[in-house]
PDB file of N, CA and C in Angstrom:
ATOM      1  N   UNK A   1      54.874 -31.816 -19.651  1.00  0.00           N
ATOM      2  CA  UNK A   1      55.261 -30.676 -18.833  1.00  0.00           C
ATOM      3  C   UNK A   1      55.564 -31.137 -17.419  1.00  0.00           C
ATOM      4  N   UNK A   2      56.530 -30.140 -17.081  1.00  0.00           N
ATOM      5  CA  UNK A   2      56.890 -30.861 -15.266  1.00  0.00           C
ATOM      6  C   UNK A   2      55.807 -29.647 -14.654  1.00  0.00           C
ATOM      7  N   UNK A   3      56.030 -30.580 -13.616  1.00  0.00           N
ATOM      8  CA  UNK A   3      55.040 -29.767 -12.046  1.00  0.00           C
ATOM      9  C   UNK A   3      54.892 -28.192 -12.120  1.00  0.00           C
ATOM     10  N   UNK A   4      56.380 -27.685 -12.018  1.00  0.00           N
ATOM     11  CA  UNK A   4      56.469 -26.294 -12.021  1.00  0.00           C
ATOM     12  C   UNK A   4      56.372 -25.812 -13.223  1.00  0.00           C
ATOM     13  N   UNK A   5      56.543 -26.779 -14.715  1.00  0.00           N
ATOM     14  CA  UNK A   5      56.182 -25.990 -15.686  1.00  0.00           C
ATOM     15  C   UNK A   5      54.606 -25.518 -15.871  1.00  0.00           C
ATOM     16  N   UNK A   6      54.103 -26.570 -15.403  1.00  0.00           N
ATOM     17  CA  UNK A   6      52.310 -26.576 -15.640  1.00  0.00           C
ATOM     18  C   UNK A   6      52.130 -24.826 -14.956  1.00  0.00           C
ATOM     19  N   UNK A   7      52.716 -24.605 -13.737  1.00  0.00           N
ATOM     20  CA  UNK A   7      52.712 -23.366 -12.791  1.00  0.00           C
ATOM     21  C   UNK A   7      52.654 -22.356 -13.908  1.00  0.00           C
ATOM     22  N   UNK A   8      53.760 -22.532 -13.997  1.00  0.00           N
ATOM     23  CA  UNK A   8      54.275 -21.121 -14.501  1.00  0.00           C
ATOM     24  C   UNK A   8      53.237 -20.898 -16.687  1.00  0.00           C
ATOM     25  N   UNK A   9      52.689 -22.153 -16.705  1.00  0.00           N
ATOM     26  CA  UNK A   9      51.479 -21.833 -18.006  1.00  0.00           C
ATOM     27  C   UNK A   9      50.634 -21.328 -17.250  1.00  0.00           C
ATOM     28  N   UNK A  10      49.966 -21.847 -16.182  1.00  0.00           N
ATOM     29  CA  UNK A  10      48.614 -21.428 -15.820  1.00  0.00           C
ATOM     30  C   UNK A  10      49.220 -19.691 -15.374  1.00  0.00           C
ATOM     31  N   UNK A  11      49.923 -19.739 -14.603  1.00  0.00           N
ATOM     32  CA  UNK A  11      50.179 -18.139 -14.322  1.00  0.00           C
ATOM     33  C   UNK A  11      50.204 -16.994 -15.243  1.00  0.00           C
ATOM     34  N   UNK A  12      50.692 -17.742 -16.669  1.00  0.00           N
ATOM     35  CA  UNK A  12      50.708 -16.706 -18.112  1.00  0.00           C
ATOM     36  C   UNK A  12      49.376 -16.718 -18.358  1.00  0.00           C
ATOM     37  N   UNK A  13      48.395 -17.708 -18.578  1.00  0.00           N
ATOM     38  CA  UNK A  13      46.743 -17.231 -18.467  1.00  0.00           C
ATOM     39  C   UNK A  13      46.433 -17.111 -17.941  1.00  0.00           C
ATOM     40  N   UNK A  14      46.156 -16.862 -16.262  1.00  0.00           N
ATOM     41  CA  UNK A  14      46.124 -16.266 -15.907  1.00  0.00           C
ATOM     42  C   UNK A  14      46.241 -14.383 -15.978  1.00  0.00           C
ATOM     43  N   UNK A  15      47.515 -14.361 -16.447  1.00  0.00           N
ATOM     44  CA  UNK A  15      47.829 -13.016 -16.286  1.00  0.00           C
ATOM     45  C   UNK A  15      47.041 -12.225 -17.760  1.00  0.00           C
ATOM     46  N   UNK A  16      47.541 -13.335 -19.054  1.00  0.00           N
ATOM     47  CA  UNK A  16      46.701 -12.930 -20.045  1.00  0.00           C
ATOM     48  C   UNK A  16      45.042 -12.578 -20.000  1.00  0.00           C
ATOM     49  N   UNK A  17      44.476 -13.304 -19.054  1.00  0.00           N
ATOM     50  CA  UNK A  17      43.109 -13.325 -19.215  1.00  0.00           C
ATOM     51  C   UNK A  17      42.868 -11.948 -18.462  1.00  0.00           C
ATOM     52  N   UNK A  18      43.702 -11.862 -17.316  1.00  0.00           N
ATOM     53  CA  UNK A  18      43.747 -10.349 -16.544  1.00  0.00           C
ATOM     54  C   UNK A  18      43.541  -9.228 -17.225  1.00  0.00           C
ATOM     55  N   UNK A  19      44.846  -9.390 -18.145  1.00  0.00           N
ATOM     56  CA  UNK A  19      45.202  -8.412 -18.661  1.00  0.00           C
ATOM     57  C   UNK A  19      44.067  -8.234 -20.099  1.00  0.00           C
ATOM     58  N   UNK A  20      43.310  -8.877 -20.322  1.00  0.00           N
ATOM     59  CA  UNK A  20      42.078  -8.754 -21.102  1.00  0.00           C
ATOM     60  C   UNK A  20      40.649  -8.010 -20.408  1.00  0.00           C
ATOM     61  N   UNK A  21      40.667  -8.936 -19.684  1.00  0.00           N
ATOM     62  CA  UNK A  21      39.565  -8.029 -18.671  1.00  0.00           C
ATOM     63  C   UNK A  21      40.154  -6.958 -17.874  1.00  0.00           C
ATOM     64  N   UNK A  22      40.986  -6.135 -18.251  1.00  0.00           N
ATOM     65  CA  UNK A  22      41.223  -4.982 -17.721  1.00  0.00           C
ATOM     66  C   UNK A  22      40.738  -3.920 -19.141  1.00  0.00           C
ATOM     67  N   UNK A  23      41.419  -4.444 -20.240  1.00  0.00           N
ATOM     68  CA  UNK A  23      41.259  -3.466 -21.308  1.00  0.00           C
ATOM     69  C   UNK A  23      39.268  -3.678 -21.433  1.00  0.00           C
ATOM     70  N   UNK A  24      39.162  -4.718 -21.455  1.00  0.00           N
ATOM     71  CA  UNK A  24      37.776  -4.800 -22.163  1.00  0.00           C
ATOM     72  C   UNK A  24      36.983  -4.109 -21.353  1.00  0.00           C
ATOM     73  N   UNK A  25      37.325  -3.899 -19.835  1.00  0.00           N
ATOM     74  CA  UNK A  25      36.045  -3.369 -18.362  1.00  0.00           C
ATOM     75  C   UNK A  25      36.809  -1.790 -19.198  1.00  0.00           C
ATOM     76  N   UNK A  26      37.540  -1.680 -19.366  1.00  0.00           N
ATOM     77  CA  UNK A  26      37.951  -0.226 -20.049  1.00  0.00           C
ATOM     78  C   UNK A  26      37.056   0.286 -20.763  1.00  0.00           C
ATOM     79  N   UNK A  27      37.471  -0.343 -21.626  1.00  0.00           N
ATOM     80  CA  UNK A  27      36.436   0.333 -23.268  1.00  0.00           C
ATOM     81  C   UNK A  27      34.828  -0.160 -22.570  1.00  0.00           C
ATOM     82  N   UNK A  28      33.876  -1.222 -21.833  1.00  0.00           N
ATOM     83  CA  UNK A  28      32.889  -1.275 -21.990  1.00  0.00           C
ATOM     84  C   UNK A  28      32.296  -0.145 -20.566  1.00  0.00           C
ATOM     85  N   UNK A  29      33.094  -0.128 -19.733  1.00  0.00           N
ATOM     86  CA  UNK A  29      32.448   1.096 -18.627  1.00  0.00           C
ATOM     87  C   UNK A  29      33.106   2.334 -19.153  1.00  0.00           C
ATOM     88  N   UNK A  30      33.603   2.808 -20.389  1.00  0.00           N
ATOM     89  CA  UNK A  30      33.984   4.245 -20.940  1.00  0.00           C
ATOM     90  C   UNK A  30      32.734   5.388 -20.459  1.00  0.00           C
ATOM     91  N   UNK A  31      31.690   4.677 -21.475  1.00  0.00           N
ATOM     92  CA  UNK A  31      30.707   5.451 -21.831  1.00  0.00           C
ATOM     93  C   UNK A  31      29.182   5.179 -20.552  1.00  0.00           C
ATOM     94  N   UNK A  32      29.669   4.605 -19.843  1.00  0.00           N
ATOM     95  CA  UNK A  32      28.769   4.243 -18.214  1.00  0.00           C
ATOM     96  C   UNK A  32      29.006   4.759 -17.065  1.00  0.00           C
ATOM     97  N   UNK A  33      30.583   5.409 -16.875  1.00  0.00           N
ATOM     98  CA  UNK A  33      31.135   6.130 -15.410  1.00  0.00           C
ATOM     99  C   UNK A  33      31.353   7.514 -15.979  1.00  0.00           C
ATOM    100  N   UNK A  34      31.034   8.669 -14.941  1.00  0.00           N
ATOM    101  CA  UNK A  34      31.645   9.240 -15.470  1.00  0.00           C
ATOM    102  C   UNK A  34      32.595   9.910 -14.239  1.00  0.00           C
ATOM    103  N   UNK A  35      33.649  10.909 -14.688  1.00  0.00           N
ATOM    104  CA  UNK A  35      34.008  11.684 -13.621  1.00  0.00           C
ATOM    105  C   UNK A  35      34.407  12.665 -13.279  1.00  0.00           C
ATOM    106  N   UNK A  36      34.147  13.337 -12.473  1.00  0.00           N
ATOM    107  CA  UNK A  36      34.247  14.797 -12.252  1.00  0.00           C
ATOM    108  C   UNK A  36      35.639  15.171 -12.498  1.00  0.00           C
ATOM    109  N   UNK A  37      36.068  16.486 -13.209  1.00  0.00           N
ATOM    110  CA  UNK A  37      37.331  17.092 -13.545  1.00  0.00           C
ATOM    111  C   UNK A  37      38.295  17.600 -12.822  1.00  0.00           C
ATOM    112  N   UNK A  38      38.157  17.172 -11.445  1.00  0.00           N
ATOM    113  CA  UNK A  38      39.100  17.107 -10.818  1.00  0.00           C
ATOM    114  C   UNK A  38      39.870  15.577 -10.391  1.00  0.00           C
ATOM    115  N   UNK A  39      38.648  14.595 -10.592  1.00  0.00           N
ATOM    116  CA  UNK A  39      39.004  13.032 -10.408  1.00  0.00           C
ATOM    117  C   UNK A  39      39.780  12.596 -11.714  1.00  0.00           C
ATOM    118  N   UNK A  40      38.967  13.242 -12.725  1.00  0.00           N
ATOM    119  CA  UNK A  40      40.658  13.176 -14.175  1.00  0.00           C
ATOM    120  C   UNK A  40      42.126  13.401 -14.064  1.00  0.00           C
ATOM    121  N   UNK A  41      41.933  14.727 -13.294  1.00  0.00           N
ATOM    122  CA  UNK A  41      43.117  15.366 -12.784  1.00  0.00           C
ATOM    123  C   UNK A  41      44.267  14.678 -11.936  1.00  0.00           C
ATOM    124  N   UNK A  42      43.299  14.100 -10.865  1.00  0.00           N
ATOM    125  CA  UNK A  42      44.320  13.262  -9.539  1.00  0.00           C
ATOM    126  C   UNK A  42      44.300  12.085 -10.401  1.00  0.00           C
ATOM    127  N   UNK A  43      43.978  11.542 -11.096  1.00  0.00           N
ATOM    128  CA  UNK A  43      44.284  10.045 -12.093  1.00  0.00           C
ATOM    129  C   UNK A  43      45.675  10.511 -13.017  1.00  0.00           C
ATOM    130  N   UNK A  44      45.500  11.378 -14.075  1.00  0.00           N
ATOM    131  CA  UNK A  44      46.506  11.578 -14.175  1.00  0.00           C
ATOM    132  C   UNK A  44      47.916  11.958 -13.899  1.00  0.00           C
ATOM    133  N   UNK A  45      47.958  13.330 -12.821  1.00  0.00           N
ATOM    134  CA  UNK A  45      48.528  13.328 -11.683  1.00  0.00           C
ATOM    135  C   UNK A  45      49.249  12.036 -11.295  1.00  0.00           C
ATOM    136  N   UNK A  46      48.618  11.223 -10.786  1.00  0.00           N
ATOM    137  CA  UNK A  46      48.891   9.646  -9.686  1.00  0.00           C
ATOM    138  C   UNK A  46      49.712   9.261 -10.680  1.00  0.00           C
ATOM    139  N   UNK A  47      49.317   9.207 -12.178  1.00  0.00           N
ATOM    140  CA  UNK A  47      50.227   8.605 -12.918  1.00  0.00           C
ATOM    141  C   UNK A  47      51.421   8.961 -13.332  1.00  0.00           C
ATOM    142  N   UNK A  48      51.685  10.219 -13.452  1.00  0.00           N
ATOM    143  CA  UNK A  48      53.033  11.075 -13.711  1.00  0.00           C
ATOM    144  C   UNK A  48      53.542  10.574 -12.728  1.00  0.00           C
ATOM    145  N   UNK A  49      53.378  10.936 -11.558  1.00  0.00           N
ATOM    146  CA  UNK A  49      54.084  10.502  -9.990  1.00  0.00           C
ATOM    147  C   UNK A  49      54.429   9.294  -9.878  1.00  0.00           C
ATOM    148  N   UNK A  50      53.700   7.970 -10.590  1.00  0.00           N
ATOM    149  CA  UNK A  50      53.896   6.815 -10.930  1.00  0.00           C
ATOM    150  C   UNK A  50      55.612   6.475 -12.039  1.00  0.00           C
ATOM    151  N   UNK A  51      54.893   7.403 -12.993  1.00  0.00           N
ATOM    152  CA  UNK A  51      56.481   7.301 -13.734  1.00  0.00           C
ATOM    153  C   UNK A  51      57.548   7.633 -13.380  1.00  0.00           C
ATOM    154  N   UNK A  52      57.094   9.074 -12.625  1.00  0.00           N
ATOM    155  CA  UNK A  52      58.587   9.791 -12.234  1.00  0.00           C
ATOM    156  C   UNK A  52      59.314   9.175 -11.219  1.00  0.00           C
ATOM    157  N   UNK A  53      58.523   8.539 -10.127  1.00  0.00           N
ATOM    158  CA  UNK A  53      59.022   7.611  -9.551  1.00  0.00           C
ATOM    159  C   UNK A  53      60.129   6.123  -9.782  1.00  0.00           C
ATOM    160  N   UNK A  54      59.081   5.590 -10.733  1.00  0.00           N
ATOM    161  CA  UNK A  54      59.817   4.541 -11.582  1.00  0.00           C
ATOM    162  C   UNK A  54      61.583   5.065 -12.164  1.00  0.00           C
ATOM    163  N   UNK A  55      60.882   6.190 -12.745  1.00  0.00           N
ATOM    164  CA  UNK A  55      62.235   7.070 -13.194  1.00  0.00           C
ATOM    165  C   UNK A  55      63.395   7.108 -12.083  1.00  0.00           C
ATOM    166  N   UNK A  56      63.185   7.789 -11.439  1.00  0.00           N
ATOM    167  CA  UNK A  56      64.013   8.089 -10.507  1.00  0.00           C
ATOM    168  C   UNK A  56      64.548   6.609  -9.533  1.00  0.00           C
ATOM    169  N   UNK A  57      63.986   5.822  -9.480  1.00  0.00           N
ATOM    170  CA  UNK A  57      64.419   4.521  -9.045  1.00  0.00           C
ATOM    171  C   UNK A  57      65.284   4.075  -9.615  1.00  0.00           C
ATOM    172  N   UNK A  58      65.257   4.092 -11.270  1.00  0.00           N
ATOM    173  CA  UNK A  58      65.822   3.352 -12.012  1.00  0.00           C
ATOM    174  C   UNK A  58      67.077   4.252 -12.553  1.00  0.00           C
ATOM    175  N   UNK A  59      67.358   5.371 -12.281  1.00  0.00           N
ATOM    176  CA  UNK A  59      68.164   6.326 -12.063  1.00  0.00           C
ATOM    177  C   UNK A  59      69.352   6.003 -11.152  1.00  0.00           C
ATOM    178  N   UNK A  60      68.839   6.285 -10.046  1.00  0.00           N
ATOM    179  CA  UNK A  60      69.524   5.977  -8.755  1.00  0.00           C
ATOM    180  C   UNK A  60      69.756   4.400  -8.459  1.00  0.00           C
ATOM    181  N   UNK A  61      69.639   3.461  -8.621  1.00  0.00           N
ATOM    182  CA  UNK A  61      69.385   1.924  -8.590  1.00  0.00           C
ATOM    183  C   UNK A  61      69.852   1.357  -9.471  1.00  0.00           C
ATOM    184  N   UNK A  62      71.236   0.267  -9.239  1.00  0.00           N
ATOM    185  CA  UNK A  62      71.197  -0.978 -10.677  1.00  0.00           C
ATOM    186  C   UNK A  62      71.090  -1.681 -10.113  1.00  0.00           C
ATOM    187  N   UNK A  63      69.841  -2.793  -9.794  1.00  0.00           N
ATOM    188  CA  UNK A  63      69.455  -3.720  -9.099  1.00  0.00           C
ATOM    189  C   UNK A  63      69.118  -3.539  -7.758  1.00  0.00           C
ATOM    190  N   UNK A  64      70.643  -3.414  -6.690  1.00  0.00           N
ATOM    191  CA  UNK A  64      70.046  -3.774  -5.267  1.00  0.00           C
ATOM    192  C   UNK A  64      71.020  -2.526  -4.471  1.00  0.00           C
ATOM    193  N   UNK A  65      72.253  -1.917  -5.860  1.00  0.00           N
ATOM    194  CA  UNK A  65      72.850  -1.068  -5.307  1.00  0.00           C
ATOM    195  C   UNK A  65      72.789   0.167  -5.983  1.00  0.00           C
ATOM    196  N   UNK A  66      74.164   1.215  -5.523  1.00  0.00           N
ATOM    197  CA  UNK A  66      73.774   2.812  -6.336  1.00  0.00           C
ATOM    198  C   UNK A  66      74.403   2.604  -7.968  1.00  0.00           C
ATOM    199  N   UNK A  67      73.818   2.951  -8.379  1.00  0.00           N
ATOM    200  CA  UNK A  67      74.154   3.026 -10.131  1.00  0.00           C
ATOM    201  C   UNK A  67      75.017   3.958 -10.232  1.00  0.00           C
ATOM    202  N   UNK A  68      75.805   4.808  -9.757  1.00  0.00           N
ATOM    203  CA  UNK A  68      76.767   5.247  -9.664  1.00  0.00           C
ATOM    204  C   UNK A  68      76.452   6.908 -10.306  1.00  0.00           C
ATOM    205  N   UNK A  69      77.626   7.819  -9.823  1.00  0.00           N
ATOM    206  CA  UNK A  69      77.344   9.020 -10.413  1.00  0.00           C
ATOM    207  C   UNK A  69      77.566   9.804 -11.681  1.00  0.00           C
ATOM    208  N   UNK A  70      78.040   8.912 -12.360  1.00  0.00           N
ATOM    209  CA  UNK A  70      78.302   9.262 -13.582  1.00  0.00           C
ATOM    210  C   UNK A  70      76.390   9.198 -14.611  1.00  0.00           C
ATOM    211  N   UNK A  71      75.669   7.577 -14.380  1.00  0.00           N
ATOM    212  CA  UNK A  71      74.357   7.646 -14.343  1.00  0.00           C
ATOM    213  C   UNK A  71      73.660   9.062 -14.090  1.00  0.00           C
ATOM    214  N   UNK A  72      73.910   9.115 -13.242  1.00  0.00           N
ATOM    215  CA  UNK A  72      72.672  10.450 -12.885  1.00  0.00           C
ATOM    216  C   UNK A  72      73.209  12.079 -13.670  1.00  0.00           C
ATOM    217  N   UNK A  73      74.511  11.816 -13.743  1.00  0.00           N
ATOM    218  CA  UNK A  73      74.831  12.965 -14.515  1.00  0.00           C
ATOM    219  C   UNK A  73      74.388  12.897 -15.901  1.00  0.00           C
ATOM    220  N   UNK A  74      74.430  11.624 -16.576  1.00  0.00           N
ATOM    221  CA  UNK A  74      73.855  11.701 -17.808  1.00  0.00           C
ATOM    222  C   UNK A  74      72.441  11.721 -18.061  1.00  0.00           C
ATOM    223  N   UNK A  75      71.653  11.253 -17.054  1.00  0.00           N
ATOM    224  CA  UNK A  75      69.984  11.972 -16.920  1.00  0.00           C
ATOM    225  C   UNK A  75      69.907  13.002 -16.705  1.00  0.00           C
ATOM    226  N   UNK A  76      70.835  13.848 -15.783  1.00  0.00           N
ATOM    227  CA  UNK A  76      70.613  15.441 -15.694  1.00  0.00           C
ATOM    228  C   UNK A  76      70.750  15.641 -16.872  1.00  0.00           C
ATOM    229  N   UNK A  77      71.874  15.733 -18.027  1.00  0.00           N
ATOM    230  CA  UNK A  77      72.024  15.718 -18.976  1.00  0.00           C
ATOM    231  C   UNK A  77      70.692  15.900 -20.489  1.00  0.00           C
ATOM    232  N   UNK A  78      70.167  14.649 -19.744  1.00  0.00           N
ATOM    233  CA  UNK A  78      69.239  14.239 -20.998  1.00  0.00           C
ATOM    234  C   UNK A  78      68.037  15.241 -20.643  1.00  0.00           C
ATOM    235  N   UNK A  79      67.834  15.330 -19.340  1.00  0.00           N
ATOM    236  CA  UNK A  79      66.286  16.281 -18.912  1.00  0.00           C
ATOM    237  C   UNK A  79      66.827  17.494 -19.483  1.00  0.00           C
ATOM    238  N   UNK A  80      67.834  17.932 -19.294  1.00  0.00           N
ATOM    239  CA  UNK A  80      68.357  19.250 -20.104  1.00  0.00           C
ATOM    240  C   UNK A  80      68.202  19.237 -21.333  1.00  0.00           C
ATOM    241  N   UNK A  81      68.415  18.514 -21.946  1.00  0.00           N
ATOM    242  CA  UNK A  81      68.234  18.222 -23.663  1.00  0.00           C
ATOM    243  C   UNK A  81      66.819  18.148 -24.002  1.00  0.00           C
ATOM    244  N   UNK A  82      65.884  17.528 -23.139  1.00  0.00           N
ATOM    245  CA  UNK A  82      64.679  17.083 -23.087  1.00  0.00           C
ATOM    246  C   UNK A  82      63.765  18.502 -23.264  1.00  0.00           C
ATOM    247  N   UNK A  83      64.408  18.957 -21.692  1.00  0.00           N
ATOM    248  CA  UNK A  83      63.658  20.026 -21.651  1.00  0.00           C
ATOM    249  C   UNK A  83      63.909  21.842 -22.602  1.00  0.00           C
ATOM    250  N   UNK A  84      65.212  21.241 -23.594  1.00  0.00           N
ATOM    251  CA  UNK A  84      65.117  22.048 -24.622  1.00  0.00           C
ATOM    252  C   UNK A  84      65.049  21.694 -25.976  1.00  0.00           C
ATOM    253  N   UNK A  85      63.822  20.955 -26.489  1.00  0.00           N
ATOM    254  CA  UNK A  85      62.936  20.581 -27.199  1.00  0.00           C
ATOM    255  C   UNK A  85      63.767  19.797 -28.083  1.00  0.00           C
ATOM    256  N   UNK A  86      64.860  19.124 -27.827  1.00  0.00           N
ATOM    257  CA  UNK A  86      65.791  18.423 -28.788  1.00  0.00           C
ATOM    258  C   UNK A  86      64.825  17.067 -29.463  1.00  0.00           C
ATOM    259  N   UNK A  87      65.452  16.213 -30.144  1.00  0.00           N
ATOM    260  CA  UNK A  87      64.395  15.448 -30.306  1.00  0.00           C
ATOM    261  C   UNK A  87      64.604  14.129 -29.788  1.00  0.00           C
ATOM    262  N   UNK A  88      64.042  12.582 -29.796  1.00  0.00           N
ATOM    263  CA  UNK A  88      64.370  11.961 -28.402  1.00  0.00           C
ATOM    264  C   UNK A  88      65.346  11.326 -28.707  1.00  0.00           C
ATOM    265  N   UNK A  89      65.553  10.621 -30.070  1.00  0.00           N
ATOM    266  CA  UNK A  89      66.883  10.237 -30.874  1.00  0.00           C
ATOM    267  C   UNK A  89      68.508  11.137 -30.302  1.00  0.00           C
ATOM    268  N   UNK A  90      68.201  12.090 -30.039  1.00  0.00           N
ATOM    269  CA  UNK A  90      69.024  13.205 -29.574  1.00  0.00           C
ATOM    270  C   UNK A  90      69.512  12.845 -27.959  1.00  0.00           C
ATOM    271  N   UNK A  91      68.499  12.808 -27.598  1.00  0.00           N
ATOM    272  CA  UNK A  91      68.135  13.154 -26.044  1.00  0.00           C
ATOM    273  C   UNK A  91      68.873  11.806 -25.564  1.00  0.00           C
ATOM    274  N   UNK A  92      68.871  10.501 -26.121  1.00  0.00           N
ATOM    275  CA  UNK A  92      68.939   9.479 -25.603  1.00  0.00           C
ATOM    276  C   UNK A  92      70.498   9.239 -26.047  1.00  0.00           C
ATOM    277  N   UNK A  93      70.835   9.741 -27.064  1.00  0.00           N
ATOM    278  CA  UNK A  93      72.430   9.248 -27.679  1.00  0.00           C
ATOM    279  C   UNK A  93      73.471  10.481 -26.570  1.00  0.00           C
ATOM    280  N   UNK A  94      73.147  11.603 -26.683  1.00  0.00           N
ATOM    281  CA  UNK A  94      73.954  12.838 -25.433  1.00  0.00           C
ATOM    282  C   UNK A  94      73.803  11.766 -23.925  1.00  0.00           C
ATOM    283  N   UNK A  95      72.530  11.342 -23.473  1.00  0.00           N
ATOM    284  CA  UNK A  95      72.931  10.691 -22.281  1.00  0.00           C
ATOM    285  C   UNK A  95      73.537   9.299 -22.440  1.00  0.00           C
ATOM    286  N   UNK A  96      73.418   8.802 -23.057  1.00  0.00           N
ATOM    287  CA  UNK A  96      74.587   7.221 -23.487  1.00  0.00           C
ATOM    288  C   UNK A  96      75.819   7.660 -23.715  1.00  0.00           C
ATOM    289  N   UNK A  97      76.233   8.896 -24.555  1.00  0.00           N
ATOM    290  CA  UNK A  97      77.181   8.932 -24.519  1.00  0.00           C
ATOM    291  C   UNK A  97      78.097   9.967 -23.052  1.00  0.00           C
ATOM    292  N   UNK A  98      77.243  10.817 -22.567  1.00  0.00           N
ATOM    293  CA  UNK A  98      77.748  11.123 -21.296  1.00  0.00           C
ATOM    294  C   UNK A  98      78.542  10.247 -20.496  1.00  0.00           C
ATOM    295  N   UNK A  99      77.158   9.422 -20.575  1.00  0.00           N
ATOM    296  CA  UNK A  99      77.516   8.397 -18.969  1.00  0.00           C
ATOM    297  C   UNK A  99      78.177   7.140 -19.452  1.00  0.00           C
ATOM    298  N   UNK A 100      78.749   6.848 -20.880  1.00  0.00           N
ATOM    299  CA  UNK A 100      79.815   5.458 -20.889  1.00  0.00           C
ATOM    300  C   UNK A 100      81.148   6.646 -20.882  1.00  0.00           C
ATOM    301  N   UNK A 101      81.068   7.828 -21.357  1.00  0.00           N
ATOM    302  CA  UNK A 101      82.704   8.697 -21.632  1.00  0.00           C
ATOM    303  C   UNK A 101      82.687   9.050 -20.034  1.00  0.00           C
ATOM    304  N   UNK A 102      81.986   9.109 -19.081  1.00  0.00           N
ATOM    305  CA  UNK A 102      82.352   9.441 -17.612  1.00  0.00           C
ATOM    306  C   UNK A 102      83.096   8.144 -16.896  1.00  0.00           C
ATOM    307  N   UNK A 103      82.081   7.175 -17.453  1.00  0.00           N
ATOM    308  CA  UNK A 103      82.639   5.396 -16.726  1.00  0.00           C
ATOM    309  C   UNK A 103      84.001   5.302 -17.599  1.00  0.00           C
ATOM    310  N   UNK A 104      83.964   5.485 -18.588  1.00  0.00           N
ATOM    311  CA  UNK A 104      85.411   5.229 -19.755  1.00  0.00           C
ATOM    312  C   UNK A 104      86.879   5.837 -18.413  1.00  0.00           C
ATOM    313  N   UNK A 105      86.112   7.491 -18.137  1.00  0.00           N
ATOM    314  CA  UNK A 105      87.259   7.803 -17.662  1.00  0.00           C
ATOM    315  C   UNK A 105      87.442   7.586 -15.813  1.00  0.00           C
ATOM    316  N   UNK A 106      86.750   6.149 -15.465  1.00  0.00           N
ATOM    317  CA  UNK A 106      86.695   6.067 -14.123  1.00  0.00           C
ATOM    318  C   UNK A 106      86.067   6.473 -13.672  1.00  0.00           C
ATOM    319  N   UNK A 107      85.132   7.549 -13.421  1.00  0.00           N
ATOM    320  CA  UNK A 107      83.700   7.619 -12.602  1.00  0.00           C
ATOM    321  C   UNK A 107      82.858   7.130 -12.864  1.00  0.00           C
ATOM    322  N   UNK A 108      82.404   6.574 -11.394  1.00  0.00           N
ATOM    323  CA  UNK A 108      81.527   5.088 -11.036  1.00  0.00           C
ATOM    324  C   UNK A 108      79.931   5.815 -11.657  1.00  0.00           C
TER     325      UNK A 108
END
């Protein structure tokens, strides 16, 4: 192995071993913490806000510039579909096909 390969192993166990002792402090402090039902609340909460965020980044964003408006029309699209109980097979082929037939016809 070269120099920087050795790096970049130790960094994957590293991250593996992390990512072990995260699940395992999970499951073994389950039944040892507990927390009040409003601290459930703002955890989950934090996390929606976490996704929707992500969402919306990755919406608006291809890499470093705007993903253009044809993109966001086909997520409006899909939350519409989404949010009328279509199913996700559904939801995901209406916004693919929105937003390549908008780019097809020149909008960015």
């Amino acid at each position: 192995m070269k120099y920087s390969e050795s790096y970049i192993f130790v960094g994957i166990v590293i991250l593996a071993f992390g990512t072990y002792l995260i699940r395992y402090s999970g499951f073994y402090l389950a039944n040892r913490m507990t927390f009040k039902e409003h601290h459930k609340q703002l955890l989950a909460d934090s996390a929606c806000v976490l996704l929707f965020t992500l969402a919306m980044f990755n919406t608006l964003f291809s890499e470093t510039h705007f993903s253009g408006i044809s993109k966001i029309i086909g997520v409006s699209v899909a939350i519409i579909f989404a949010w009328k109980k279509y199913s996700l097979i559904v939801v995901i082929l209406v916004a693919m096909l929105i937003t390549a037939s908008l780019r097809y016809l020149g909008i960015p």
